[in-house]
PDB file of N, CA and C in Angstrom:
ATOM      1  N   UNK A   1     -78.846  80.634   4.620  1.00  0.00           N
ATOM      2  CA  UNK A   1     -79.962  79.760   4.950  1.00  0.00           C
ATOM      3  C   UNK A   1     -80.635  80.308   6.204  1.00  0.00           C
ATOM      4  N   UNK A   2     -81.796  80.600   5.950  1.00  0.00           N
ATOM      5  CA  UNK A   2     -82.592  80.959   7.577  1.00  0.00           C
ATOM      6  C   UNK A   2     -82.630  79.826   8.720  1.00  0.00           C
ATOM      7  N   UNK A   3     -82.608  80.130   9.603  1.00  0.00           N
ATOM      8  CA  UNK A   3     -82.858  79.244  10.758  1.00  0.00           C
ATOM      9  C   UNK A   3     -83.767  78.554  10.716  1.00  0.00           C
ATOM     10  N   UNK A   4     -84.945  78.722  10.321  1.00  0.00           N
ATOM     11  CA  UNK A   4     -86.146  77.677  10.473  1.00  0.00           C
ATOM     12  C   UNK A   4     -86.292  76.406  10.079  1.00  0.00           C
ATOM     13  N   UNK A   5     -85.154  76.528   8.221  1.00  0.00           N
ATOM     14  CA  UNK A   5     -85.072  75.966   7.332  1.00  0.00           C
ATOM     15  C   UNK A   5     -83.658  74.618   7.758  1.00  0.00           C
ATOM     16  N   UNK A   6     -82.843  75.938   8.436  1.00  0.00           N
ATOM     17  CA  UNK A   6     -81.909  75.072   9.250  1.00  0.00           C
ATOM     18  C   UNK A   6     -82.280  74.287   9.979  1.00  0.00           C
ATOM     19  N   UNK A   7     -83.263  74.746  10.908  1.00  0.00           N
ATOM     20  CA  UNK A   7     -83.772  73.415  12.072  1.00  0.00           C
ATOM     21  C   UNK A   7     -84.273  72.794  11.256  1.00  0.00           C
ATOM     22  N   UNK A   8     -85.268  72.776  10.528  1.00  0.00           N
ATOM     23  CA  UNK A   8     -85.900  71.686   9.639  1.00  0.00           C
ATOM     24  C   UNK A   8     -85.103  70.575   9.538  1.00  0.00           C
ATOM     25  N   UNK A   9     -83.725  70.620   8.876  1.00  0.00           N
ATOM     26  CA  UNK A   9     -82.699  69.932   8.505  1.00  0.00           C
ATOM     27  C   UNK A   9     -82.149  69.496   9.382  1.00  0.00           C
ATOM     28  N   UNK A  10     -81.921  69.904  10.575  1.00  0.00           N
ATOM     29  CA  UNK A  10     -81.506  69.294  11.883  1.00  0.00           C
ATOM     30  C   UNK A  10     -82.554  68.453  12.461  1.00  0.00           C
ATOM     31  N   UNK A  11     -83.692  69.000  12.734  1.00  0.00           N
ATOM     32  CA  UNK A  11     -84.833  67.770  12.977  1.00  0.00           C
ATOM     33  C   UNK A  11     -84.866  66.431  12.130  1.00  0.00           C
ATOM     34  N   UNK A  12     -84.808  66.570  10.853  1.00  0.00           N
ATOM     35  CA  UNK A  12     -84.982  65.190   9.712  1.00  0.00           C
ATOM     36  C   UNK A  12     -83.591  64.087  10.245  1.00  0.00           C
ATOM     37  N   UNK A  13     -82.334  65.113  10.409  1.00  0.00           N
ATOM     38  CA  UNK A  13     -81.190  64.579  10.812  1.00  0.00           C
ATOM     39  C   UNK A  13     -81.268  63.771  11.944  1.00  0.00           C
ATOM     40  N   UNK A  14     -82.240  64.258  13.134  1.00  0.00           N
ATOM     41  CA  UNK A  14     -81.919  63.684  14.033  1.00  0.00           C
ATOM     42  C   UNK A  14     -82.780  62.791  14.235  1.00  0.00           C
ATOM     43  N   UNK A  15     -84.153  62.613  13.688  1.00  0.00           N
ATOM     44  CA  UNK A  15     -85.403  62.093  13.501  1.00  0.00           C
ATOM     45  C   UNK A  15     -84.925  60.554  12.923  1.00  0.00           C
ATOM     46  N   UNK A  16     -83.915  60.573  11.947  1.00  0.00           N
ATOM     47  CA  UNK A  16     -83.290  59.558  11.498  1.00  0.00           C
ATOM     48  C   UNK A  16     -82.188  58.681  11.988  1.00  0.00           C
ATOM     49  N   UNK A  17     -81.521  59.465  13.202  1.00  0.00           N
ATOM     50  CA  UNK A  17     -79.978  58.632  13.714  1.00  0.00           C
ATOM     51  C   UNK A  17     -80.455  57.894  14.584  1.00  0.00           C
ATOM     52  N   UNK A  18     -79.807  56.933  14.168  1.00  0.00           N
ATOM     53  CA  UNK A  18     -79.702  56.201  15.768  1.00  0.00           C
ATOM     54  C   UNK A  18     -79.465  56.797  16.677  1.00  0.00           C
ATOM     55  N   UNK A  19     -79.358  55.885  17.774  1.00  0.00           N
ATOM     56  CA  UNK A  19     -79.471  57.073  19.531  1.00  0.00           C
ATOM     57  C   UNK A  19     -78.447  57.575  19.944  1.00  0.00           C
ATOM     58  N   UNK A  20     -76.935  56.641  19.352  1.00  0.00           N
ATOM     59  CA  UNK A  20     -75.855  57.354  18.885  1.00  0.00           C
ATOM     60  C   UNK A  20     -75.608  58.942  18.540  1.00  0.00           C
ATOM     61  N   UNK A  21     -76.389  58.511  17.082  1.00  0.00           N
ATOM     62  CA  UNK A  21     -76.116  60.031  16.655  1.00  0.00           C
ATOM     63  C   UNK A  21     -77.036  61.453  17.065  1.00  0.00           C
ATOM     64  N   UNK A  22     -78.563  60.808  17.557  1.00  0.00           N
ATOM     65  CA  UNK A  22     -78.867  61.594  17.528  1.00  0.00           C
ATOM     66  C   UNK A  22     -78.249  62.488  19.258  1.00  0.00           C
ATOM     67  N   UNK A  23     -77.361  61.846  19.878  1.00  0.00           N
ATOM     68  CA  UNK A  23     -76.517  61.981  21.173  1.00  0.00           C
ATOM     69  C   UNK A  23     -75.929  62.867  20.725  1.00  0.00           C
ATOM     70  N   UNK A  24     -75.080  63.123  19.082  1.00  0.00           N
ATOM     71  CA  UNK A  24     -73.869  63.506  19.043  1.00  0.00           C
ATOM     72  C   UNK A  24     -74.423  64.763  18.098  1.00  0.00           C
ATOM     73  N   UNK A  25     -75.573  64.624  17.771  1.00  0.00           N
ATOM     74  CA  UNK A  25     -76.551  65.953  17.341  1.00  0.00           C
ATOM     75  C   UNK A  25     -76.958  67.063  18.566  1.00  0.00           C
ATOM     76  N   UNK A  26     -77.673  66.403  19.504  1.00  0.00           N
ATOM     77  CA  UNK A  26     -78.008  67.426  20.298  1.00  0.00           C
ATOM     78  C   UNK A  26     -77.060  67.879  21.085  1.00  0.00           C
ATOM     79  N   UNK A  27     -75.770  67.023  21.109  1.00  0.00           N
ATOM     80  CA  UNK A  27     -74.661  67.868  22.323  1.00  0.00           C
ATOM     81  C   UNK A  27     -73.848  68.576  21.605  1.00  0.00           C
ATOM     82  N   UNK A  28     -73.767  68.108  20.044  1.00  0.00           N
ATOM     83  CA  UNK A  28     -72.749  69.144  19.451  1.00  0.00           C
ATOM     84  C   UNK A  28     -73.614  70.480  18.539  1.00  0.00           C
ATOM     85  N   UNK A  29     -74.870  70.220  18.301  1.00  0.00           N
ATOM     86  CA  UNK A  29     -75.563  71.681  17.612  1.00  0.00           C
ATOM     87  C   UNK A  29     -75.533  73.007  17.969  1.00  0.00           C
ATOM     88  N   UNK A  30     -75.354  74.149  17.290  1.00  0.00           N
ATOM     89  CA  UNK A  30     -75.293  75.116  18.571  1.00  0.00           C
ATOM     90  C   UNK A  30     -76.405  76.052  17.992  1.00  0.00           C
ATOM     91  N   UNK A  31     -76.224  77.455  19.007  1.00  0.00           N
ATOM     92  CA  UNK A  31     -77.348  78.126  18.473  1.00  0.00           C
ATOM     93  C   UNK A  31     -79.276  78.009  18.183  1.00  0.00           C
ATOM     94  N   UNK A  32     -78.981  76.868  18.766  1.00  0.00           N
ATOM     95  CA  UNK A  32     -80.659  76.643  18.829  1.00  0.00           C
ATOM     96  C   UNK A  32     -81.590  77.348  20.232  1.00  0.00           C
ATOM     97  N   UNK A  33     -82.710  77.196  19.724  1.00  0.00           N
ATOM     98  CA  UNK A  33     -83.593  77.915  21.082  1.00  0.00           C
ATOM     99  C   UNK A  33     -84.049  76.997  21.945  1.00  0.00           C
ATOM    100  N   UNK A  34     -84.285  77.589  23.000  1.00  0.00           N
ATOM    101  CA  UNK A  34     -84.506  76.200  23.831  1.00  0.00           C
ATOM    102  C   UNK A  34     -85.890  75.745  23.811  1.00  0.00           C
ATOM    103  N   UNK A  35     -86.486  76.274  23.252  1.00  0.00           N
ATOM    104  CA  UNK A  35     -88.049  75.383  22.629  1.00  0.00           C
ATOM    105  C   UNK A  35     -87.708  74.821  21.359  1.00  0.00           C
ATOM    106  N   UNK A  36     -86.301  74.665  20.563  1.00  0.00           N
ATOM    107  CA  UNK A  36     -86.034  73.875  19.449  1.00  0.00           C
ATOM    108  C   UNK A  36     -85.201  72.808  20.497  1.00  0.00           C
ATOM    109  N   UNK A  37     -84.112  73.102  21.174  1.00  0.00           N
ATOM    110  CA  UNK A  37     -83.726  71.699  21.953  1.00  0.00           C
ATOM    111  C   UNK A  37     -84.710  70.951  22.246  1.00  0.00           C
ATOM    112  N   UNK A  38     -86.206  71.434  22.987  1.00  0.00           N
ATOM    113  CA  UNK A  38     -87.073  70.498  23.998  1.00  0.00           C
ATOM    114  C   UNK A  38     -87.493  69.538  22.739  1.00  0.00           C
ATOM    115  N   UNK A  39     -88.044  70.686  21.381  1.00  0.00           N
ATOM    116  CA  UNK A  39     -88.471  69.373  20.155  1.00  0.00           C
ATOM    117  C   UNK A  39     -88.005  68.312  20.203  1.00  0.00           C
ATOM    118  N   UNK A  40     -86.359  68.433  20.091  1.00  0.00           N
ATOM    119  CA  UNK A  40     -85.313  67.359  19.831  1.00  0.00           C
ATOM    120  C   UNK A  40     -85.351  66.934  21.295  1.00  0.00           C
ATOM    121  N   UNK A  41     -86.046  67.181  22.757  1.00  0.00           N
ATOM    122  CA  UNK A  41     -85.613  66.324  23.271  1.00  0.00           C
ATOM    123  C   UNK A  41     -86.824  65.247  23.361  1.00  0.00           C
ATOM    124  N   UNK A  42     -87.745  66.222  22.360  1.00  0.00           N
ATOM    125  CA  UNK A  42     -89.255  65.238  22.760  1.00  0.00           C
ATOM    126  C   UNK A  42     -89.052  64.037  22.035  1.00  0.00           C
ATOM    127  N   UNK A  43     -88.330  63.888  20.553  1.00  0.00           N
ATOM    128  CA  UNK A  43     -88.206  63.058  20.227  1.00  0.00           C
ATOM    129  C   UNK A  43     -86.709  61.969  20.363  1.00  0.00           C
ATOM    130  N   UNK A  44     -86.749  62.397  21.568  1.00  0.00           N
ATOM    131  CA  UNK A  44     -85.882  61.265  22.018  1.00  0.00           C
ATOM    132  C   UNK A  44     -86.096  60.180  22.801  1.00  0.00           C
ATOM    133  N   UNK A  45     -85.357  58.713  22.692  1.00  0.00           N
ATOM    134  CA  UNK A  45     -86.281  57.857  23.278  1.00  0.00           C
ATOM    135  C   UNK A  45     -85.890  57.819  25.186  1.00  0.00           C
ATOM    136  N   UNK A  46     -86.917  58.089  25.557  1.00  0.00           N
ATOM    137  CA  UNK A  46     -86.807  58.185  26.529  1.00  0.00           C
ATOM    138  C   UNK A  46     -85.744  57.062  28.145  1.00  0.00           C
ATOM    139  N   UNK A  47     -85.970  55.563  27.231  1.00  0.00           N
ATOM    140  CA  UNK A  47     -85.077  55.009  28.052  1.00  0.00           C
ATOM    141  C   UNK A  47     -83.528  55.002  27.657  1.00  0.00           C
ATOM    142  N   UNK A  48     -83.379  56.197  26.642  1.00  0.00           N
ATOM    143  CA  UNK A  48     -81.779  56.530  26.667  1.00  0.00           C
ATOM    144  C   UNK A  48     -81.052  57.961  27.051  1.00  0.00           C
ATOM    145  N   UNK A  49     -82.419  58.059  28.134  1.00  0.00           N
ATOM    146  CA  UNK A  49     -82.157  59.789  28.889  1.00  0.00           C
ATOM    147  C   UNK A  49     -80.432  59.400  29.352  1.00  0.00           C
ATOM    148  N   UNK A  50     -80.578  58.777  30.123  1.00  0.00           N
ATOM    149  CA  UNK A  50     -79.373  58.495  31.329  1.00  0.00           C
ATOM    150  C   UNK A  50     -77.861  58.687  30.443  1.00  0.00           C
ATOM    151  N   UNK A  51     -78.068  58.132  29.374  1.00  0.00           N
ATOM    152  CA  UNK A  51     -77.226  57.672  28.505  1.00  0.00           C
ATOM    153  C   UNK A  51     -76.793  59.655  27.581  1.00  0.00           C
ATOM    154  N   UNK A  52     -78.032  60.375  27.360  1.00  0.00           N
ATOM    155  CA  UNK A  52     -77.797  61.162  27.331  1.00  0.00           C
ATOM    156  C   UNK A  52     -77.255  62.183  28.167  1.00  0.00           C
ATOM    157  N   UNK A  53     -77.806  62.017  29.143  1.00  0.00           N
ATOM    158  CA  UNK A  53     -77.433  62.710  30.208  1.00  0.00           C
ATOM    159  C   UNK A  53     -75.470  62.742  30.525  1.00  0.00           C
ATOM    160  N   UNK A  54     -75.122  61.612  30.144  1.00  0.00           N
ATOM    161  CA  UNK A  54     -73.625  61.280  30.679  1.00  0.00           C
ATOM    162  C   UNK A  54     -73.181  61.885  29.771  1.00  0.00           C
ATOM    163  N   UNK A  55     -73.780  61.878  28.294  1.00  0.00           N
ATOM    164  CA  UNK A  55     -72.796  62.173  27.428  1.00  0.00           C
ATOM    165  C   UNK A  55     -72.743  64.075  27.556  1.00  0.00           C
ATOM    166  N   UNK A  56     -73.800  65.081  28.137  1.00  0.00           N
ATOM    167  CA  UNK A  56     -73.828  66.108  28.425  1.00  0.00           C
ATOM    168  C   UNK A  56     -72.865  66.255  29.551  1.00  0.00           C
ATOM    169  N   UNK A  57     -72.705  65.619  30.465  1.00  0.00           N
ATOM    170  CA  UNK A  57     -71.700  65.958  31.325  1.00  0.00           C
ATOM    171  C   UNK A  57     -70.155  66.356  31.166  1.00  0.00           C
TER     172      UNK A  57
END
């Protein structure tokens, strides 16, 4: 599977989880670029940075 096609599938994935999962998407995915993380971090909701943030620590 190419990468592009892969992120595709990771975006829909995370586009859909709750804030839960999409927590347990962006800290456990690997191999992405970091202009594919910022996507995923654009669509994150912003008053659950903090919440993300802990779980990166």
């Amino acid at each position: 599977m190419d990468d592009t096609k892969n992120f595709e599938e990771i975006k829909e994935r995370f586009k859909e989880a709750d804030v839960d999962g999409k927590i347990e998407i962006y800290t456990t995915v690997q191999d992405l670029t970091v202009d594919q993380y910022k996507e995923l971090l654009r669509m994150f909701p912003i008053k659950y940075l903090e919440k993300l943030e802990r779980a990166m620590a």
